[in-house]
N, C-alpha and C. Protein backbone atom coordinates (compact mmCIF):
# COMPACT_ATOMS: atom_id res chain seq x y z
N UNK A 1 121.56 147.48 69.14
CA UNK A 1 120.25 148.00 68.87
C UNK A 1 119.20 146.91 69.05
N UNK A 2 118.08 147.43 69.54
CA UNK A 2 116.70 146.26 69.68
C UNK A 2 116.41 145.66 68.11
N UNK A 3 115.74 144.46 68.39
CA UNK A 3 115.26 143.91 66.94
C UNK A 3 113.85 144.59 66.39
N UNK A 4 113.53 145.57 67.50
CA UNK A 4 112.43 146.19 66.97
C UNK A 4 112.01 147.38 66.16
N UNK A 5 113.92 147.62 66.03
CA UNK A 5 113.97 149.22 65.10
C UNK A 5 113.55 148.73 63.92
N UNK A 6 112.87 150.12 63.36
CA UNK A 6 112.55 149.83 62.02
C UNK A 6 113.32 150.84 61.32
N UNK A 7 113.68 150.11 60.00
CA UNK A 7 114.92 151.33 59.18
C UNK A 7 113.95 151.95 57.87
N UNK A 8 114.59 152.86 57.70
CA UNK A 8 113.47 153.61 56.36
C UNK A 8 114.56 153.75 55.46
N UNK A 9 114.74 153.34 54.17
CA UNK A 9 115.37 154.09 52.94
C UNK A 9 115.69 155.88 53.27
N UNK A 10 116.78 156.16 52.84
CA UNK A 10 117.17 157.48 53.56
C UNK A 10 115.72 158.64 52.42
N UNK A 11 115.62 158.08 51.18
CA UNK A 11 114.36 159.35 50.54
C UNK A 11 113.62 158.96 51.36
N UNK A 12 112.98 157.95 51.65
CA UNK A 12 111.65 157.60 51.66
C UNK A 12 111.56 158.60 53.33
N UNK A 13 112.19 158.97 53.75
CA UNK A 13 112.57 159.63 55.45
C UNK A 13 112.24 160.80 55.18
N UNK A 14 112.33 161.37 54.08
CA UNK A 14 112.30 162.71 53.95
C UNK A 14 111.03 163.02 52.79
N UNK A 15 110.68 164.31 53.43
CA UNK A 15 109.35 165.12 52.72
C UNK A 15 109.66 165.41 51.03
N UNK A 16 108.95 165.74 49.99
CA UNK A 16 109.36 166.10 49.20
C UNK A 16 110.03 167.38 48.79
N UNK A 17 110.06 168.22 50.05
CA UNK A 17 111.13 169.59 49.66
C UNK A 17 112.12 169.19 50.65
N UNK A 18 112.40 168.23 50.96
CA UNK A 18 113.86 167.98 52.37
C UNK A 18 115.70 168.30 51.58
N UNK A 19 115.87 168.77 51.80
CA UNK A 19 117.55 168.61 51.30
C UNK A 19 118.03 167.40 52.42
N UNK A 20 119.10 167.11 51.86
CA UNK A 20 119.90 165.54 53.11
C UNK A 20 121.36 165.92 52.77
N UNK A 21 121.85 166.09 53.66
CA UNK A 21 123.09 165.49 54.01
C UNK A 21 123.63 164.21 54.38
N UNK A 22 124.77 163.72 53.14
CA UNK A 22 124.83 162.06 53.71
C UNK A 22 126.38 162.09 53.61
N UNK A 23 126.65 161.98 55.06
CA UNK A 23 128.15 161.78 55.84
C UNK A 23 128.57 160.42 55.79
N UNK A 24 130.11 160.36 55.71
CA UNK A 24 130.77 159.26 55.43
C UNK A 24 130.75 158.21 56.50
N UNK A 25 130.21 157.16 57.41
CA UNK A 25 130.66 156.75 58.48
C UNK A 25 131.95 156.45 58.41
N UNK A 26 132.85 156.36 57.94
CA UNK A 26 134.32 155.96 58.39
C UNK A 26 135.14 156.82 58.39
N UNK A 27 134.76 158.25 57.79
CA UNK A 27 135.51 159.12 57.40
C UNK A 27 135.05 160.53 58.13
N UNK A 28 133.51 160.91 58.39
CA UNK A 28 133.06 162.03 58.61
C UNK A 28 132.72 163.11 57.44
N UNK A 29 133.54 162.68 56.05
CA UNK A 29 133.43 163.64 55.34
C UNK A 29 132.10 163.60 54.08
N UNK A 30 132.06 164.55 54.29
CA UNK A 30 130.40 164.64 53.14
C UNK A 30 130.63 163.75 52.06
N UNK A 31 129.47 162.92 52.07
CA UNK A 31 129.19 161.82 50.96
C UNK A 31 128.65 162.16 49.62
N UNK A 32 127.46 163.01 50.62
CA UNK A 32 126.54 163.39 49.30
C UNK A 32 125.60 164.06 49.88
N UNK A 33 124.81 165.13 48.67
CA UNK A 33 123.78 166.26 49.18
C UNK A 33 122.56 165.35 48.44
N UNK A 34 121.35 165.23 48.74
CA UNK A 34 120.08 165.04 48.54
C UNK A 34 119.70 166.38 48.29
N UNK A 35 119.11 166.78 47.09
CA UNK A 35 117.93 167.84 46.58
C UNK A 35 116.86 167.43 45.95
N UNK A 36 116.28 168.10 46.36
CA UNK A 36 114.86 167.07 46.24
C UNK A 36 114.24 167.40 44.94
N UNK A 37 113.59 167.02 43.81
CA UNK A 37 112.94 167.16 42.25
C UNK A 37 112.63 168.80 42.14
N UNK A 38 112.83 169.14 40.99
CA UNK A 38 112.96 170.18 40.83
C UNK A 38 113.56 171.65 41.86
N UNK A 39 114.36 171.34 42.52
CA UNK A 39 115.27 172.29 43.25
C UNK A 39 116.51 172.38 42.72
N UNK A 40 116.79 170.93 41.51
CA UNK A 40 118.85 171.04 41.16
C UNK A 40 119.08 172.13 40.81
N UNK A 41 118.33 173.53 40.23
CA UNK A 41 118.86 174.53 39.51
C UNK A 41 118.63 175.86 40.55
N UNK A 42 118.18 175.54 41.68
CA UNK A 42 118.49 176.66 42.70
C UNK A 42 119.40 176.88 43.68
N UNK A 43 119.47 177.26 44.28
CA UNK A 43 121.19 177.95 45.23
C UNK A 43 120.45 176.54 46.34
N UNK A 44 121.72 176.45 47.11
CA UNK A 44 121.05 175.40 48.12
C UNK A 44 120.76 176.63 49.39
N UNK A 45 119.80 176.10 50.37
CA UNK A 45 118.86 177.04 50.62
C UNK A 45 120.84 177.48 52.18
N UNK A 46 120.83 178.38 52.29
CA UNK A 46 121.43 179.33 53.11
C UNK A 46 122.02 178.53 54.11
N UNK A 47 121.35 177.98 55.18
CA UNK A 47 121.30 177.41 56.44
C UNK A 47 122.17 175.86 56.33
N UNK A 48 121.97 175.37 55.00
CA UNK A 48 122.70 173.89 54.80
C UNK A 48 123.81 174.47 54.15
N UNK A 49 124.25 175.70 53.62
CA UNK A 49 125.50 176.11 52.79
C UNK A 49 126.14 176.41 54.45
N UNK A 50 125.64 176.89 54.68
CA UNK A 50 126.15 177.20 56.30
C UNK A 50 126.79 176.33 57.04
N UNK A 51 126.03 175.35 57.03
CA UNK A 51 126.58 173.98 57.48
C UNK A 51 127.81 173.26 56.65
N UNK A 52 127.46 173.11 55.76
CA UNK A 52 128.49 172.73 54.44
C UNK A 52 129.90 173.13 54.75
N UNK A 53 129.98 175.02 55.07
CA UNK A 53 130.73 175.68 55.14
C UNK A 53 131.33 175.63 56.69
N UNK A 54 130.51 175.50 57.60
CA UNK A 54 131.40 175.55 58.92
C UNK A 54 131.50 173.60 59.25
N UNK A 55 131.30 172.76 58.58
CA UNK A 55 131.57 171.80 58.82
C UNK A 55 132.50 171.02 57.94
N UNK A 56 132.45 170.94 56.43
CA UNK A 56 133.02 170.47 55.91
C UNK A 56 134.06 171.66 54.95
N UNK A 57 133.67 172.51 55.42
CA UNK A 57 134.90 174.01 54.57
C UNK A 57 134.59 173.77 52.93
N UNK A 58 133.27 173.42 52.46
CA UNK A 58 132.56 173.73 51.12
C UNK A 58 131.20 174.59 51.04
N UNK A 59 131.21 175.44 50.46
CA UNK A 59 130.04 176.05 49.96
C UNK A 59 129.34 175.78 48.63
N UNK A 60 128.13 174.95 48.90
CA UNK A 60 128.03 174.45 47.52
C UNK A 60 127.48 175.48 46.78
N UNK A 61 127.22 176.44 47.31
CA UNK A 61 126.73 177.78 46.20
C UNK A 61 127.71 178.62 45.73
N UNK A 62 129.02 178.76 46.12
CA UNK A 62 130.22 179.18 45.42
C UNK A 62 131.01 178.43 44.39
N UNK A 63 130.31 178.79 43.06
CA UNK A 63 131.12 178.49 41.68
C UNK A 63 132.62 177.60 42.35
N UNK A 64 133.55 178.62 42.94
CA UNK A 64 134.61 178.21 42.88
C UNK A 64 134.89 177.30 44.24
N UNK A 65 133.81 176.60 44.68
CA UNK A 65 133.95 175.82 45.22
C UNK A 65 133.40 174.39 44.98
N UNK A 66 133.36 174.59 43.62
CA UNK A 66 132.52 173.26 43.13
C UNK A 66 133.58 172.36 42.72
N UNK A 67 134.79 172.76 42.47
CA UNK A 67 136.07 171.74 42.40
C UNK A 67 135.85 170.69 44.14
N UNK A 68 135.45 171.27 44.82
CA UNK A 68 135.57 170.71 46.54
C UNK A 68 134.72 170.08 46.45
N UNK A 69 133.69 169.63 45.85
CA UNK A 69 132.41 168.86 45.89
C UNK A 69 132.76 167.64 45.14
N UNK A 70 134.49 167.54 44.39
CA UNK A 70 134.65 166.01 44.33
C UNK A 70 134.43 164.88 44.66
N UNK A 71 134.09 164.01 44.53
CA UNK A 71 134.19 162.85 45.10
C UNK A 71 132.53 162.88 46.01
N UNK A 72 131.58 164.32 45.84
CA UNK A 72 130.64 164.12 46.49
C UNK A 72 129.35 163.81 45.41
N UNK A 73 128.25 163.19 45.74
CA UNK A 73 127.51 162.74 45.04
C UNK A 73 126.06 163.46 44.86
N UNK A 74 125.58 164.31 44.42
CA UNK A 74 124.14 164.99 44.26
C UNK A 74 123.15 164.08 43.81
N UNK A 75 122.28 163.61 44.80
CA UNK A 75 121.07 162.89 44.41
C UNK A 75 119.80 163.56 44.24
C-alpha cells in the first residue's frame, strides 16, 4: 500500500445509524456486529440478517440463533 493512505477508526467511518460488520482476517468468520446508539433493542434491519444468514449461517434476529453469535462481539 502507498504511504499516503489514510486509515479511519472503523466508528469513526461510519454515520450514526450505520450497522458494521467486522470479519475475522484469518478466519473469515464474523467478529462482530456494530449497532449504532440506541438501535441494541431493535431487530437488526432485514438486509444485514440476510447477509448474516447467507454468509455466515446466523440470523441475529432468531432467538434460537443467538447460541451462534458466540464468540461474536456487539459493539
Amino acid at each position: 500500500m502507498s504511504s499516503d493512505v489514510e486509515y479511519f477508526e472503523f466508528e469513526d467511518s461510519l454515520d450514526e445509524d450505520d450497522f458494521g460488520l467486522i470479519i475475522c482476517g484469518k478466519s473469515g468468520k464474523l467478529k462482530g456486529l456494530f449497532i449504532p446508539k440506541g438501535k441494541e433493542d431493535e431487530p437488526i434491519p432485514e438486509t444485514i440478517a440476510e447477509i448474516c444468514l447467507a454468509v455466515f449461517d446466523v440470523d441475529p434476529n432468531e432467538d434460537e440463533d443467538k447460541d451462534s453469535l458466540e464468540g461474536v462481539t456487539i459493539h
